[in-house]
Protein backbone atom coordinates (compact mmCIF):
# COMPACT_ATOMS: atom_id res chain seq x y z
CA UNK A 1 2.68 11.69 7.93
CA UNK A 2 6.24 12.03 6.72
CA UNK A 3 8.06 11.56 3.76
CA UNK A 4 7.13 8.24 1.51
CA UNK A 5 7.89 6.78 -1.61
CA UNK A 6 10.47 8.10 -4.10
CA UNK A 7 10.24 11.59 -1.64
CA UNK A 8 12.06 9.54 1.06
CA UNK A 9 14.52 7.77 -0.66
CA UNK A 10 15.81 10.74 -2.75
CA UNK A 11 16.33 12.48 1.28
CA UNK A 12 18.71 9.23 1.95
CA UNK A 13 22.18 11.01 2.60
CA UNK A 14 24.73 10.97 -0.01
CA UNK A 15 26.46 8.28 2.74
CA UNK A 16 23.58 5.95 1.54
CA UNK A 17 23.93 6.01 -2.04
CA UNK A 18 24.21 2.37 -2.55
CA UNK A 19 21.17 1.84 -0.44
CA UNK A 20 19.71 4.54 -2.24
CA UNK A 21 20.15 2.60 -5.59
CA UNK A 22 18.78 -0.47 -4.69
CA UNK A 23 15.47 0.94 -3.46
CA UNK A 24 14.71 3.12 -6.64
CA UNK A 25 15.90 -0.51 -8.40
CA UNK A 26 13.04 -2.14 -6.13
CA UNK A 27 10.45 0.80 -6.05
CA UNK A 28 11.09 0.59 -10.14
CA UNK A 29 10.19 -2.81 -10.19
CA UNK A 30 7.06 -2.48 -8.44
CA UNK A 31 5.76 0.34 -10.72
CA UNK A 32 6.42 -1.88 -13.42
CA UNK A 33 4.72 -5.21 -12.09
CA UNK A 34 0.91 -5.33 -11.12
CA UNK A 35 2.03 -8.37 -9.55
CA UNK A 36 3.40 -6.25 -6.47
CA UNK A 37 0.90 -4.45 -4.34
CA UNK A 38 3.00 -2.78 -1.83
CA UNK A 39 6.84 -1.95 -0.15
CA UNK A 40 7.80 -1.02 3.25
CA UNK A 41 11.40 -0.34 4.45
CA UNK A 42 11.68 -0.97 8.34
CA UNK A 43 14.70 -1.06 11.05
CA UNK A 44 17.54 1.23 11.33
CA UNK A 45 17.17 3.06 7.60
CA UNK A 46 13.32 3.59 8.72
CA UNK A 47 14.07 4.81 11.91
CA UNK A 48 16.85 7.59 10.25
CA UNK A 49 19.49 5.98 11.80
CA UNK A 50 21.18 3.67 9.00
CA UNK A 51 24.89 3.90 7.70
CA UNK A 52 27.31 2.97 4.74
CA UNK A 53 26.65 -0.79 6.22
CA UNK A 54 23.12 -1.38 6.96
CA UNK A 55 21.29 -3.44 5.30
CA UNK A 56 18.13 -2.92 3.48
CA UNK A 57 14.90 -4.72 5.79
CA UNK A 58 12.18 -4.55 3.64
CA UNK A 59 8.84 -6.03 2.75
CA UNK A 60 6.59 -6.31 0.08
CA UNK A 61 3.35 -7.67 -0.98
CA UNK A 62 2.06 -9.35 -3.93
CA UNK A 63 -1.05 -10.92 -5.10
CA UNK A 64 -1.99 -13.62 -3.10
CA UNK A 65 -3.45 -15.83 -5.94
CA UNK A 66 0.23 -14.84 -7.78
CA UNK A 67 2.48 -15.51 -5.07
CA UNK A 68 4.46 -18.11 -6.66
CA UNK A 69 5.34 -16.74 -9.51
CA UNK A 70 5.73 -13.66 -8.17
CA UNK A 71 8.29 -14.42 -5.99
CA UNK A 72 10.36 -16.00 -8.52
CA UNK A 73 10.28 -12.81 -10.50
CA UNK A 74 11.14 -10.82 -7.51
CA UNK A 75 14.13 -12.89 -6.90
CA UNK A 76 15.82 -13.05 -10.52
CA UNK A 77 15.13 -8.87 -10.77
CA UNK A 78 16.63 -8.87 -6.94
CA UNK A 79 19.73 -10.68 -8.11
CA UNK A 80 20.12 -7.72 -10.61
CA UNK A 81 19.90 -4.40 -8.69
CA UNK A 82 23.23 -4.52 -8.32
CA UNK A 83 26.88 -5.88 -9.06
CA UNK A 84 25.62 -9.67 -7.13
CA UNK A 85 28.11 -11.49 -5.23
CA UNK A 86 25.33 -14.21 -4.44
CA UNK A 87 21.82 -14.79 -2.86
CA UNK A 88 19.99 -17.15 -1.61
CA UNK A 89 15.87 -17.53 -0.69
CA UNK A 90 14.16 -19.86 2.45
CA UNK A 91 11.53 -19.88 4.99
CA UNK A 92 12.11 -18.09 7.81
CA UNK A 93 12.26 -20.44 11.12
CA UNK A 94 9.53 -20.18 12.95
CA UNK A 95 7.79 -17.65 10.88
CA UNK A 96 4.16 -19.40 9.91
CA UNK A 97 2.34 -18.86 6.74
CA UNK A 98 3.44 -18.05 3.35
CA UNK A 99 6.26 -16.17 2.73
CA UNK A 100 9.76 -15.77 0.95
CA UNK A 101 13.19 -14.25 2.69
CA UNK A 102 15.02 -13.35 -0.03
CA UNK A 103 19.07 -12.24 1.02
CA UNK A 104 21.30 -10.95 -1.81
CA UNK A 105 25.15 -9.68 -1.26
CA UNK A 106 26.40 -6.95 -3.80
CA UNK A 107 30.04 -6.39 -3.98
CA UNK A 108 29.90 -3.07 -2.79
CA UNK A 109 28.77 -4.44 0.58
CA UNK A 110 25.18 -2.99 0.28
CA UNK A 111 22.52 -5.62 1.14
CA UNK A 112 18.82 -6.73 0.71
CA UNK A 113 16.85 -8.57 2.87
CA UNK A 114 14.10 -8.65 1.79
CA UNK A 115 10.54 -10.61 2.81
CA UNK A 116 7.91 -11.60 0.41
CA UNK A 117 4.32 -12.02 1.24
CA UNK A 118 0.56 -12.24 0.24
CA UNK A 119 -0.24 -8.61 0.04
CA UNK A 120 -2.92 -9.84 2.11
CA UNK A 121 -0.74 -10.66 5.29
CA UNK A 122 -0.59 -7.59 6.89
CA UNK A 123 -3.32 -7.21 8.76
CA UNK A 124 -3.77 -3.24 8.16
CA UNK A 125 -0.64 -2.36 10.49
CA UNK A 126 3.40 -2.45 9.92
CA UNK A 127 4.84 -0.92 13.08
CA UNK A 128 7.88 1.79 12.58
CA UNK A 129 8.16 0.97 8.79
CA UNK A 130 7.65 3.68 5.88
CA UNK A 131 5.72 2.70 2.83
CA UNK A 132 7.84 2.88 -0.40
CA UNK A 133 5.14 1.33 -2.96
CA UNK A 134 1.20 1.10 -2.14
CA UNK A 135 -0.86 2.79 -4.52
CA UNK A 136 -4.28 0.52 -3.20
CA UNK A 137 -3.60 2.46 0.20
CA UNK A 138 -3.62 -1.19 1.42
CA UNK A 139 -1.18 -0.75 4.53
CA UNK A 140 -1.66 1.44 7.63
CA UNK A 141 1.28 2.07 9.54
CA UNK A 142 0.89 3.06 13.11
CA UNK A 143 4.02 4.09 15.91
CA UNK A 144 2.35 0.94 18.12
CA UNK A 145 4.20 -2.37 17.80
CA UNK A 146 2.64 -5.61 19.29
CA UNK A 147 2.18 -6.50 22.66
CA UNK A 148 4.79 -9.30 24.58
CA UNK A 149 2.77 -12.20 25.58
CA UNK A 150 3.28 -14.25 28.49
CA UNK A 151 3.11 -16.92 25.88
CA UNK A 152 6.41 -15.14 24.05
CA UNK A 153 7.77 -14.73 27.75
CA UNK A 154 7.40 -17.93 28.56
CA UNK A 155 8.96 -19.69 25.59
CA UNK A 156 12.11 -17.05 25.80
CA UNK A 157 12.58 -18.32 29.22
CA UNK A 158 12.09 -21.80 29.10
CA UNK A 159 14.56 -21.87 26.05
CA UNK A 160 17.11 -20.01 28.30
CA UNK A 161 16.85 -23.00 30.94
CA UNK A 162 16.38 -25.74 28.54
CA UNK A 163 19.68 -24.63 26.72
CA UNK A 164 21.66 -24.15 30.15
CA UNK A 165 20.07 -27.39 30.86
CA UNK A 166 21.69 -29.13 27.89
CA UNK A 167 25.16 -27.11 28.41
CA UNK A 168 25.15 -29.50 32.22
CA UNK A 169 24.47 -31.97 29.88
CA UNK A 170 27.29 -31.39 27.32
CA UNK A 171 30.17 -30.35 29.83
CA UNK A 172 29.37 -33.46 31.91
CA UNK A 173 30.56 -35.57 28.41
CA UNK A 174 33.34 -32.88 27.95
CA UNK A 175 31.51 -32.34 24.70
CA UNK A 176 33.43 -28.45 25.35
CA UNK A 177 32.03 -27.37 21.62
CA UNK A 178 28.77 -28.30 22.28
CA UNK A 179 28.53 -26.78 26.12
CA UNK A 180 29.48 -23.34 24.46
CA UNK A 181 26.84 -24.02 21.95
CA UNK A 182 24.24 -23.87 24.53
CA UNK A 183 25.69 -21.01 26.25
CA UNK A 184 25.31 -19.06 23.67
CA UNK A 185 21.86 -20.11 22.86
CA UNK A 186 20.96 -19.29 26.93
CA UNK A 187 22.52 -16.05 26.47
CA UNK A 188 20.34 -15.62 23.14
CA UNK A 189 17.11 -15.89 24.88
CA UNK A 190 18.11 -13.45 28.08
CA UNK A 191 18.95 -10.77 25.97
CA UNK A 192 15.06 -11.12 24.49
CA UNK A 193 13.73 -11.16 28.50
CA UNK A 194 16.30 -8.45 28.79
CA UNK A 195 14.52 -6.53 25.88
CA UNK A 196 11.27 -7.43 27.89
CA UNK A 197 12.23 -6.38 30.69
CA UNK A 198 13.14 -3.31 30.38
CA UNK A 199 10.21 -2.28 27.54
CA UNK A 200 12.47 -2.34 24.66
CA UNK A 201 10.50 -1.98 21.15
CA UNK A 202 10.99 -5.75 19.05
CA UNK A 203 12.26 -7.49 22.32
CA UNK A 204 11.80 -10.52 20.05
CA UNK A 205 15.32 -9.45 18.22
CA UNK A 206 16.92 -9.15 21.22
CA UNK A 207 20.42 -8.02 21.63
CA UNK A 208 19.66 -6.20 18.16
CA UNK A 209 16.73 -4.50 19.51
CA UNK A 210 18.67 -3.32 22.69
CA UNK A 211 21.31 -1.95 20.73
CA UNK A 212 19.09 0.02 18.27
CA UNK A 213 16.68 1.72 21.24
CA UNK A 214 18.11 1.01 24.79
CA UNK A 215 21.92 0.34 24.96
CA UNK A 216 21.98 1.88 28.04
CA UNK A 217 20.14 -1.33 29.26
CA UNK A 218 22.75 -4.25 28.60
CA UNK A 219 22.45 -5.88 31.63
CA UNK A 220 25.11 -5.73 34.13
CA UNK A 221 27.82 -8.62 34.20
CA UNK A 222 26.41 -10.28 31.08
CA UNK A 223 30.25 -9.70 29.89
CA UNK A 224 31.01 -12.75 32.29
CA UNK A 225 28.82 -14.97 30.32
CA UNK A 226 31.13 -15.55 27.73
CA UNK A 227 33.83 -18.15 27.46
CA UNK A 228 36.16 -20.32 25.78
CA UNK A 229 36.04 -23.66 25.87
CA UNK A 230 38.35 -24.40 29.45
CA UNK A 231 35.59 -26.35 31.53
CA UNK A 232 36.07 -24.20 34.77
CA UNK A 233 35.68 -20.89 32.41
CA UNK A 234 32.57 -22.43 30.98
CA UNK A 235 31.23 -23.45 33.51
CA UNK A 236 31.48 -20.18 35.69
CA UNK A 237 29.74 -18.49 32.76
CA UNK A 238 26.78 -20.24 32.72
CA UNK A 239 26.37 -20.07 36.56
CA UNK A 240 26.94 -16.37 35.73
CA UNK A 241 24.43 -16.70 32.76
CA UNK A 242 21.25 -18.35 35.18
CA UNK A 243 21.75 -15.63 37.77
CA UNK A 244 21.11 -13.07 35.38
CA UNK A 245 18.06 -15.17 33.98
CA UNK A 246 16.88 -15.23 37.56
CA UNK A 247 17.61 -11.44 38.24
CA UNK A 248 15.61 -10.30 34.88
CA UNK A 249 12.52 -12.29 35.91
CA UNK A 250 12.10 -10.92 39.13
CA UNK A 251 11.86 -7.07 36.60
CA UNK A 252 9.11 -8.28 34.12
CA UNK A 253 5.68 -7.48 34.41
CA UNK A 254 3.39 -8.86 36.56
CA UNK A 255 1.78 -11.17 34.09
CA UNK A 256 4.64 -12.54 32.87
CA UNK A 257 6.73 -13.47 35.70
CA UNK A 258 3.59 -15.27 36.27
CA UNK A 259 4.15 -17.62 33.74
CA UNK A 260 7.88 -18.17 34.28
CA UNK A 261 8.96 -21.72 34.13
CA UNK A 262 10.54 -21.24 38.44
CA UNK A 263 10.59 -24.98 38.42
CA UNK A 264 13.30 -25.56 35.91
CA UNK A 265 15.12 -22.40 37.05
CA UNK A 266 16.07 -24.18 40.47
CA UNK A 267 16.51 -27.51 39.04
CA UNK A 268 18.82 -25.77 36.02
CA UNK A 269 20.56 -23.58 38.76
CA UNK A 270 21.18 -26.34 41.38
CA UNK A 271 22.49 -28.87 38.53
CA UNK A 272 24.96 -26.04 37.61
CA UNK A 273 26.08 -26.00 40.89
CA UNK A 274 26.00 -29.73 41.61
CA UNK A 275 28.68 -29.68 38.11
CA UNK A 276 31.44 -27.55 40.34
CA UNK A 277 30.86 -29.57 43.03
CA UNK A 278 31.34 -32.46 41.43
CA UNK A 279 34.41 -31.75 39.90
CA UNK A 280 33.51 -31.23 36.46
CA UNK A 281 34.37 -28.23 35.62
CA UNK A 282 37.97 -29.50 35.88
């Protein structure tokens, strides 16, 4: 096991001393509240490869019958780590259960993003993150991250075609904002098969995850799915954009090319190419 705790964030290089500040501010706080029952740092600081702008992804746990209150106490000591530009605190989209993302902005660019939870929510496992804070030896952490479903394969994909789908849609009504809109939603969701396809850790972050552990796997020609807003350019992207849907299908496992949605791939691909036929794209 390697460093943890106020071991590892005293190694933090002199490069990180802002980030270093705000986690002995946060592991501080938790030493001070039994409310808070553990911290984990994870991403590119975790991994040893942060710099002067990363920002801090952490987590933490508190008492689940406490969680309320908690969290408000987390955010007002959050706000004061540091000289605060502003912060703000949601849901996540998409993320079920309870939780708090809390985002604060310091003025020396340094920032927190941190995620609140019911100590209980782990589950026993936090892939790739160290452990700052857990005197109840509550978490495990463990090098193994979770499995890609053909479930998660299946909704990256279909969201790929749905939002090429809509782009047809848009560029048909020379609604030009809107057709870039969806392209860059499509291109959103190939960088995550992308990510699949190739075994990239997190392929759920997608371009992120490709840059942090495989950018020798940006796919080839994905430069040529971006445009501006002249129909013809737009419109060549996203023709550009479904091949390379297409292409990273045909690399993915087994079990999930399986569950790829082939029927709206040629209906997406053969409305794209119904749009230049039609003169629309001019």
């Amino acid at each position: 096991m390697g460093l943890q705790g106020r071991d590892w964030i005293e190694q933090l290089p002199a490069e990180l001393a802002g980030q270093r500040a705000l986690l002995e501010g946060l592991l501080k706080l938790c030493e001070a509240d039994d409310d808070i029952e553990w911290l984990v740092i994870g991403c590119s600081l975790a991994r040893g490869e942060g710099d002067r702008l990363s920002d801090l992804d952490v987590g933490m746990g508190v008492r689940d019958e406490d969680f309320p209150a908690a969290a408000g106490k987390v955010r007002r000591a959050v706000d004061r780590l540091g000289d605060l530009v502003d912060s703000y605190h949601h849901q996540l989209p998409g993320v079920p259960g309870t939780h708090e993302r809390i985002f604060a902005q310091y003025a020396d660019r340094c920032q927190v993003d941190l995620v609140v939870f019911p100590a209980s929510v782990p589950g026993g496992s936090i892939p790739g993150a160290v452990v700052l804070y857990d005197p109840g030896a509550l978490l495990l952490t463990s090098g193994e991250r979770p499995q890609v479903t053909p479930e998660h394969v299946r909704e990256w994909a279909f969201g790929g075609w749905c939002a090429l789908a809509d782009f047809g849609k848009y560029l048909r009504r020379q609604s030009l904002w809107e057709a870039l809109e969806q392209l860059h939603a499509a291109r959103s969701q190939l960088w995550r098969l992308a990510a699949a396809a190739g075994d990239v850790p997190d392929p759920q972050y997608g371009l992120t995850s490709i840059l942090d552990f495989a950018p020798g796997q940006i796919p080839a020609g994905i430069g040529a799915t971006v445009a501006d807003l002249g129909p013809a350019r737009l419109l060549s992207a996203a023709r550009r954009l479904a091949a390379l849907l297409s292409e990273t299908g045909k690399r993915l496992r087994d079990e999930h090319r399986a569950v790829l949605p082939d029927a709206m791939a040629r209906y997406v691909t053969d409305d794209l190419a119904s749009l230049e036929a039609s003169g629309h794209s001019s």
